[in-house]
C-alpha atoms as a PDB file:
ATOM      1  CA  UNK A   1       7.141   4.886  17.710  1.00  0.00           C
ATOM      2  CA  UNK A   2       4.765   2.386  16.534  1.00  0.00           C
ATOM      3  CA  UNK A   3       1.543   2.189  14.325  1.00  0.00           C
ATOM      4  CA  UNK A   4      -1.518   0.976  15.314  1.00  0.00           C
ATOM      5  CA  UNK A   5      -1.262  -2.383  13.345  1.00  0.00           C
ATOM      6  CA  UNK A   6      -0.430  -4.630  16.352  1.00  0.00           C
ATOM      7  CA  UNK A   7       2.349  -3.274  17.518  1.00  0.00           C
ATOM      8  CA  UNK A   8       4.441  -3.212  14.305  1.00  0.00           C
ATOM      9  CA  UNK A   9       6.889  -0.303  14.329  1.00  0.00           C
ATOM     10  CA  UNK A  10       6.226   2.419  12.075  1.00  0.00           C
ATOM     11  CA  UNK A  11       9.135   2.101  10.210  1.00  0.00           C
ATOM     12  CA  UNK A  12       8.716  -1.318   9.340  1.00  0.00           C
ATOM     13  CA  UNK A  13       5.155  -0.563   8.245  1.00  0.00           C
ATOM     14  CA  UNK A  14       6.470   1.958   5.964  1.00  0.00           C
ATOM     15  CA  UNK A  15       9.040  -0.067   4.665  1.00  0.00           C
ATOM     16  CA  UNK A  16       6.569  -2.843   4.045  1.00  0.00           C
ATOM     17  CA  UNK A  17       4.218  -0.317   2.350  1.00  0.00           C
ATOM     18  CA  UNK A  18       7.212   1.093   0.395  1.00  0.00           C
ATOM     19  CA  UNK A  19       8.347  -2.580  -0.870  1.00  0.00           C
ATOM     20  CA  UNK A  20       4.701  -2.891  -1.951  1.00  0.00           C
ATOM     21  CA  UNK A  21       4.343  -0.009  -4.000  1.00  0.00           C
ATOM     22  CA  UNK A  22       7.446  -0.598  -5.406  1.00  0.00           C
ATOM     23  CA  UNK A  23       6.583  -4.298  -6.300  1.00  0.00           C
ATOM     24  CA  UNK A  24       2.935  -3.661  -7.001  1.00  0.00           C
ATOM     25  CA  UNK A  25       3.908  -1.051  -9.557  1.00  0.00           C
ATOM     26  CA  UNK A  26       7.327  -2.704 -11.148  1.00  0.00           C
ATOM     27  CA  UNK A  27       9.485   0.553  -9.715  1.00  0.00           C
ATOM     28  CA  UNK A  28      13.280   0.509  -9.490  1.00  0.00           C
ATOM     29  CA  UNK A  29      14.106   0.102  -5.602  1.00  0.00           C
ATOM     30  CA  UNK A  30      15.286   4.087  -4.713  1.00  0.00           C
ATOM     31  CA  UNK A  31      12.491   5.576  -6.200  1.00  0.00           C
ATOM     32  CA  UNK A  32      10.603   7.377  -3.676  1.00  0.00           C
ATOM     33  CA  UNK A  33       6.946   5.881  -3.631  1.00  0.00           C
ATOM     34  CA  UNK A  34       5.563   8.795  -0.581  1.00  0.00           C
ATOM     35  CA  UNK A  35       4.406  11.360  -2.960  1.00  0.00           C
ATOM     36  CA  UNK A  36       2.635   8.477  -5.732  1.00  0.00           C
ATOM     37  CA  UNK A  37      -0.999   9.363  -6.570  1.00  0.00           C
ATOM     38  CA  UNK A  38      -3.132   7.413  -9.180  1.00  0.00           C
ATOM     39  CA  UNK A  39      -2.374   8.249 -12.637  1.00  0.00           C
ATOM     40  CA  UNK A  40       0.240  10.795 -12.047  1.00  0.00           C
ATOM     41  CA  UNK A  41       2.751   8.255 -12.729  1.00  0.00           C
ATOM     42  CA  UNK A  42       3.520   6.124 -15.846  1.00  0.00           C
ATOM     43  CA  UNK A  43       3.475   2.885 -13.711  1.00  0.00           C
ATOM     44  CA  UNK A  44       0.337   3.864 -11.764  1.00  0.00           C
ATOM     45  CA  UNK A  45      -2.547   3.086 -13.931  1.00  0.00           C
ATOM     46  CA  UNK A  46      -5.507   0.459 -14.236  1.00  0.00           C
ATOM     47  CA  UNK A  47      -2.915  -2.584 -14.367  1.00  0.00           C
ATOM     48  CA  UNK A  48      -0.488  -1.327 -12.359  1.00  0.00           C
ATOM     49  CA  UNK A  49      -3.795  -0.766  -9.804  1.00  0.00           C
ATOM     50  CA  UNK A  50      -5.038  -4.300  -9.475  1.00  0.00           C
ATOM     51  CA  UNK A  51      -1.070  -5.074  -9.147  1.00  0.00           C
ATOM     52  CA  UNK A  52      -0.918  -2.682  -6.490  1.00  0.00           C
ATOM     53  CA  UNK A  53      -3.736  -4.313  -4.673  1.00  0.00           C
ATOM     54  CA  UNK A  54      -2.175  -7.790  -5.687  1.00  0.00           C
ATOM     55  CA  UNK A  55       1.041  -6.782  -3.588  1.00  0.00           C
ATOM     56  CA  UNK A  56      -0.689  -4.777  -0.922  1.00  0.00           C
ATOM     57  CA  UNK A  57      -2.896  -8.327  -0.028  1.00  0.00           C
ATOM     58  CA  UNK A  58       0.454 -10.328  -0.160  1.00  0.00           C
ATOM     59  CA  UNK A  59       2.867  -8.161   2.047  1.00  0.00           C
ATOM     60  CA  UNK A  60      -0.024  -7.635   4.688  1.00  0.00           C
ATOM     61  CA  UNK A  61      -1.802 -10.436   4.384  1.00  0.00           C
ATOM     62  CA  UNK A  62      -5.508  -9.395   4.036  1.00  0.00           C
ATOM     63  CA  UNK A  63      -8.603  -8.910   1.529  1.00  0.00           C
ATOM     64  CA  UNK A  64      -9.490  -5.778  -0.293  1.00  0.00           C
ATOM     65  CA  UNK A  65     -12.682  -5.095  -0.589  1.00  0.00           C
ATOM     66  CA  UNK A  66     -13.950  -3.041  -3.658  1.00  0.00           C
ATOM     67  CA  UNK A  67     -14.582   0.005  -1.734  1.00  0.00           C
ATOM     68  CA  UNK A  68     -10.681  -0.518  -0.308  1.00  0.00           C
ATOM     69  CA  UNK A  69      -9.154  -0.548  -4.211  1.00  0.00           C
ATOM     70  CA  UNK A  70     -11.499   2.355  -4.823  1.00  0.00           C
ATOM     71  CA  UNK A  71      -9.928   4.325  -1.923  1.00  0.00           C
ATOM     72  CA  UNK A  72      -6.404   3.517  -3.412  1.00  0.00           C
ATOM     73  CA  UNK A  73      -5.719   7.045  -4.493  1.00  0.00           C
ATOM     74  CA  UNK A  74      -2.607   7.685  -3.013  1.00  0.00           C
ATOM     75  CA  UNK A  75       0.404   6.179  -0.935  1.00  0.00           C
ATOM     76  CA  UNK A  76      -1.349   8.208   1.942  1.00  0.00           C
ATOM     77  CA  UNK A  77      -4.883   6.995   1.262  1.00  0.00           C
ATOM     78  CA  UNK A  78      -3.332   3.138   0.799  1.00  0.00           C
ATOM     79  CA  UNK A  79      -1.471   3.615   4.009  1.00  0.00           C
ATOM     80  CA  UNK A  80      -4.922   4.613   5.846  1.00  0.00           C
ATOM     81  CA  UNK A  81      -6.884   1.583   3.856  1.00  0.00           C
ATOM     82  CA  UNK A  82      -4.006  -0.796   5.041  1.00  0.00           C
ATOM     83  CA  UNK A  83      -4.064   0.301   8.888  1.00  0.00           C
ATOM     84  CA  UNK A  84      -7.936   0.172   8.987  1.00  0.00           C
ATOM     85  CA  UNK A  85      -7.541  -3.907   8.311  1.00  0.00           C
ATOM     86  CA  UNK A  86      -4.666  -4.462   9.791  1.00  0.00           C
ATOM     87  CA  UNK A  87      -6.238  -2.745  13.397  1.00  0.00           C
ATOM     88  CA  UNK A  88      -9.339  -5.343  12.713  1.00  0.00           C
ATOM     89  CA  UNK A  89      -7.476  -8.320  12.646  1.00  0.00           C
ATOM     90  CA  UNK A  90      -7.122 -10.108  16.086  1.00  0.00           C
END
């Protein structure tokens, strides 16, 4: 099955979301990032935010704009921000 970014295999957008999270907000490598919303976690809060949106720019290689980092509410919501670029670029 793949996701709309280009072609790239859903699983190895998820795990390239997952390693994102999980770098963005300094989390141990089983914890399960799926279920993360902003400030429901101890890791998820204004710094961990801009480093979420630091690692999200790296692993996918594009710009957030400020609307984007507002909309970062959520693995979910990140996922949907991420694909919306990622189906843009050419």
């Amino acid at each position: 099955m793949s996701s709309p970014e280009r072609g790239i295999p859903a699983s190895n957008f998820d795990r390239r979301l997952t390693e994102a999270f999980r770098e963005g907000l300094d989390l141990p490598p089983d914890t399960d990032v799926t279920g993360l919303v902003f400030g429901e976690h101890d890791h998820w809060d204004s710094l961990g935010h801009v480093q979420l949106v630091i690692a999200l720019e790296a692993e996918f290689d594009l710009h957030l704009t400020g609307s984007d980092v507002m909309e970062l509410r959520s693995y979910a919501a990140a996922a949907e921000v991420v694909r919306s670029h990622r189906s843009t670029l050419s």
